[in-house]
Protein backbone atom coordinates (compact mmCIF):
# COMPACT_ATOMS: atom_id res chain seq x y z
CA UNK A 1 -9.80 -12.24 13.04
CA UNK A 2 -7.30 -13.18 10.34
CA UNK A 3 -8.72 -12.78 6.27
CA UNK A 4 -8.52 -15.81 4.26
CA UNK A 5 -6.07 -15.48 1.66
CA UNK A 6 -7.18 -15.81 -1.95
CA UNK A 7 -4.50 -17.62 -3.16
CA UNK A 8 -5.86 -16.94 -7.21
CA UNK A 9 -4.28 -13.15 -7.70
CA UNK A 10 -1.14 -13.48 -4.75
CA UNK A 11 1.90 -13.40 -7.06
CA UNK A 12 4.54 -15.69 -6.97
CA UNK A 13 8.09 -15.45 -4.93
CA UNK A 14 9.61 -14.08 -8.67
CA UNK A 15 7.26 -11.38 -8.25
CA UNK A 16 8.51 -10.66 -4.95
CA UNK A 17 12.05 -10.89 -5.43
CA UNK A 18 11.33 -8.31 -8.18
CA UNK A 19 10.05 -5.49 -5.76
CA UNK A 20 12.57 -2.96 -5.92
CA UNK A 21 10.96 0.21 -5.80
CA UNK A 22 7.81 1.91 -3.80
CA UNK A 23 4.47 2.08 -6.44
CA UNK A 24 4.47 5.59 -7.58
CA UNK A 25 1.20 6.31 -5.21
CA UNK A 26 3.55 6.63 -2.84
CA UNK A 27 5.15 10.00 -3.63
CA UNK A 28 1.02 10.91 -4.19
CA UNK A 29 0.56 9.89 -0.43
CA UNK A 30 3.62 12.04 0.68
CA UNK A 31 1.94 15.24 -1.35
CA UNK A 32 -1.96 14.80 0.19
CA UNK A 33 -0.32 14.41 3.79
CA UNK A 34 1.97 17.75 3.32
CA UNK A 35 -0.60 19.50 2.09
CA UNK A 36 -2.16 19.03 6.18
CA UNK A 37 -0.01 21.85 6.45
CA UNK A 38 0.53 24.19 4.02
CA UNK A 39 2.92 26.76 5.24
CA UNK A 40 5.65 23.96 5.45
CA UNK A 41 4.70 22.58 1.98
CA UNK A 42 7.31 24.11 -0.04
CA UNK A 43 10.20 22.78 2.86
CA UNK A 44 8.66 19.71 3.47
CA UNK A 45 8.26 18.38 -0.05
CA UNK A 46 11.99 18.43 -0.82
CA UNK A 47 12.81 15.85 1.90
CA UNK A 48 9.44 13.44 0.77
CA UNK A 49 10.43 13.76 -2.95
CA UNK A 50 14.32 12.74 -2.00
CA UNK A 51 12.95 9.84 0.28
CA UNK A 52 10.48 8.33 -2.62
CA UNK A 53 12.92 8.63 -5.25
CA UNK A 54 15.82 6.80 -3.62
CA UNK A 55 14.21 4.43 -1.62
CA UNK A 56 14.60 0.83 -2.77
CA UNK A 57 13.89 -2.17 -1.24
CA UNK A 58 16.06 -6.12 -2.15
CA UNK A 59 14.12 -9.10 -1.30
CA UNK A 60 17.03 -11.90 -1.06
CA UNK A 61 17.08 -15.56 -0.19
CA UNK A 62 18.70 -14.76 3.24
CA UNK A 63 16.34 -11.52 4.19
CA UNK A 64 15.30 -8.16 3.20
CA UNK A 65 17.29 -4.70 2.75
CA UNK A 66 15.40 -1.24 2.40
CA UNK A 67 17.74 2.20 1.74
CA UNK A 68 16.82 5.49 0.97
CA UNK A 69 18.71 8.82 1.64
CA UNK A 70 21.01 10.97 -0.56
CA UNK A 71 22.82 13.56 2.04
CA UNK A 72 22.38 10.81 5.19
CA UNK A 73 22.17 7.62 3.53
CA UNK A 74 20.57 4.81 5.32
CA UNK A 75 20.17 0.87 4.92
CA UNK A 76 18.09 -1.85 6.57
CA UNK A 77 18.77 -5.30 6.66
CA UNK A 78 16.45 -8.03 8.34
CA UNK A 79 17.07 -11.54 7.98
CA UNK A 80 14.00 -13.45 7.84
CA UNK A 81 14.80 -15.87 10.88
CA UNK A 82 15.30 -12.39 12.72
CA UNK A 83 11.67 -11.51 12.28
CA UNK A 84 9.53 -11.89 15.20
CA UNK A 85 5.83 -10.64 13.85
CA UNK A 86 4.84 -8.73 10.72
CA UNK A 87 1.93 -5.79 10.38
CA UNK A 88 0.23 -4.22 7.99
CA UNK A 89 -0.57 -0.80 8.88
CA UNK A 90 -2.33 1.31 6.39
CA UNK A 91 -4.82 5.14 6.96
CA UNK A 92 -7.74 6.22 4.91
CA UNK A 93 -5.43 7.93 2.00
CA UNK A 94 -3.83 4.75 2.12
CA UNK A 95 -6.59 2.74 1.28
CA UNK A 96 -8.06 4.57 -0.87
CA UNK A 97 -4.12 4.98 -3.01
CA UNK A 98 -4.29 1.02 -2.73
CA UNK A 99 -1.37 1.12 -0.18
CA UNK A 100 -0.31 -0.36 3.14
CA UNK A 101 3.19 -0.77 5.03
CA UNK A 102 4.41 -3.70 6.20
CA UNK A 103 5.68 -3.47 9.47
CA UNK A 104 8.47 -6.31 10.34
CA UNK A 105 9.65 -6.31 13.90
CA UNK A 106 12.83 -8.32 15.39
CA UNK A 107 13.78 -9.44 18.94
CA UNK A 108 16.11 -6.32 18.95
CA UNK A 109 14.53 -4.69 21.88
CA UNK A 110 12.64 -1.51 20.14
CA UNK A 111 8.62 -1.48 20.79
CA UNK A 112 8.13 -0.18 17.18
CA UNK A 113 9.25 -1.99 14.30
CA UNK A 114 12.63 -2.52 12.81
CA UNK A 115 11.83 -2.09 9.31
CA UNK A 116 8.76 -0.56 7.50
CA UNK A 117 8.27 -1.19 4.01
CA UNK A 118 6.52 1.45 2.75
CA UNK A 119 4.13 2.29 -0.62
CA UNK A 120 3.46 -1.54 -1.25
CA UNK A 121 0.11 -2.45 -3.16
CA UNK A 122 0.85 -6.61 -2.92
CA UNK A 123 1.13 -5.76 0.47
CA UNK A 124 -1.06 -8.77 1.57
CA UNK A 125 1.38 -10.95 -0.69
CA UNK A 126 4.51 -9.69 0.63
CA UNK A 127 3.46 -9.96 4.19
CA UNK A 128 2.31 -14.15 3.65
CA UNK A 129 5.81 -14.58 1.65
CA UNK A 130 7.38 -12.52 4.52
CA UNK A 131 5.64 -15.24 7.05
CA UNK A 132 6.53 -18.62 4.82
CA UNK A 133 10.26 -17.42 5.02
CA UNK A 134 10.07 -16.66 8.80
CA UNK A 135 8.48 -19.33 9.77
CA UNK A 136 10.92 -22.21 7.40
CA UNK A 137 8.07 -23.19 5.12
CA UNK A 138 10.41 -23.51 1.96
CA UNK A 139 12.46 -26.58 1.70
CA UNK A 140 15.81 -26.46 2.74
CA UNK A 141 19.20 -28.33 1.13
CA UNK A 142 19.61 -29.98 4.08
CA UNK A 143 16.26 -31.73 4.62
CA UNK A 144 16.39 -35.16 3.24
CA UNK A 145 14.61 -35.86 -0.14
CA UNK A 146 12.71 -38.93 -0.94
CA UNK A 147 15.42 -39.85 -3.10
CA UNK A 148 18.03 -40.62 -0.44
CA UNK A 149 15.43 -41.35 2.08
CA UNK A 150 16.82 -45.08 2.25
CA UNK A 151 20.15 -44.16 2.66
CA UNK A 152 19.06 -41.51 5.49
CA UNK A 153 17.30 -44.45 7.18
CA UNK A 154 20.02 -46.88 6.92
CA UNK A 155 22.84 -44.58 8.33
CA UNK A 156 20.16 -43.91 10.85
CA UNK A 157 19.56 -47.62 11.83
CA UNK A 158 23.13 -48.47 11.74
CA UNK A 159 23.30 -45.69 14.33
CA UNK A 160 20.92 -46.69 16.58
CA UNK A 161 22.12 -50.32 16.59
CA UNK A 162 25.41 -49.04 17.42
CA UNK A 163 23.99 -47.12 20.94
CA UNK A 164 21.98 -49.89 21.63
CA UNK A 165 25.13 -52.66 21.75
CA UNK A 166 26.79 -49.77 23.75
CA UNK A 167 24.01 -49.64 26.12
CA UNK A 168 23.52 -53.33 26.35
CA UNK A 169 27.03 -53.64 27.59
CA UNK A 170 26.74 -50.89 29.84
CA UNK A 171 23.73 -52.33 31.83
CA UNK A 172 25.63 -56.32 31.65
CA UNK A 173 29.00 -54.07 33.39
CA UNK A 174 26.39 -52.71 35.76
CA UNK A 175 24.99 -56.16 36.47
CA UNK A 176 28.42 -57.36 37.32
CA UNK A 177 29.90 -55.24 39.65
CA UNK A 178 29.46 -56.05 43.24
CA UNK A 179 27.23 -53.64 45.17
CA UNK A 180 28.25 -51.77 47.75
């Protein structure tokens, strides 16, 4: 069952646009879920502090982009008319750091999902922003205004007269021809 949205605290699309970087619970995640085993601690901390620290994330008018990686750099981009469905996923430490990752798959084939933005805390805002792009909720340029709705309407009457005089004339043409 889907949660009702409160609408009061979800920030705006400047405060999306302005995500850039994880929220630094994320690098306090990383530590509590090495520490599950701590022989490989001191190895496998390098690699999780590397990943936190260069991971950023661009929220653009055409889609998303998420890199991270110093040695074996690596970039994400998803368009938003790409995205097929959008999860949030989040575990106990999770919840209880105040984060969740959204999980944004595409029609590229893969069961799991293309792109996972991790250590998010307006998750729930990102993911309905995510959805109003995917789904065309802004306005476009394209889509008529008010303002030149009666030119719109005339070029589309004038139109329409146009295939109906064509059509008229087809069907007399019809008419007049002998049957066989």
């Amino acid at each position: 069952m889907a949660r009702p949205v409160n609408v009061s605290h979800t920030p705006n699309d400047a405060a999306i646009f302005a995500i850039e970087r994880p929220h630094k619970n994320l690098f306090t995640y990383y530590v509590l879920s090495l520490l599950v085993f701590p022989p490989l601690f001191p190895v496998l901390i390098l690699p999780a502090w590397f990943r936190y620290h260069t991971m950023r994330y661009k929220f653009t008018a055409e889609g998303i982009s998420m890199s991270w990686g110093i040695l074996f750099r690596r970039e994400i981009i998803v368009n938003y008319a790409r995205i097929q469905d959008i999860h949030l996923k989040s575990n106990f430490v999770e919840r209880w750091l105040g984060l969740a990752k959204v999980m944004i798959q595409t029609a590229s084939g893969n069961s799991g999902a293309e792109m996972s933005l991790e250590g998010l805390q307006e998750f729930e805002a990102v993911r309905d922003f995510l959805y109003a792009r995917m789904r065309g909720v802004k306005d476009h340029p394209a889509t008529p205004t008010p303002a030149n709705y009666p030119t719109a309407d005339a070029e589309l009457a004038a139109v329409m007269r146009e295939v109906v005089g064509e059509l008229r004339a087809l069907r007399e043409e019809i008419a007049r021809r002998p049957r066989a």
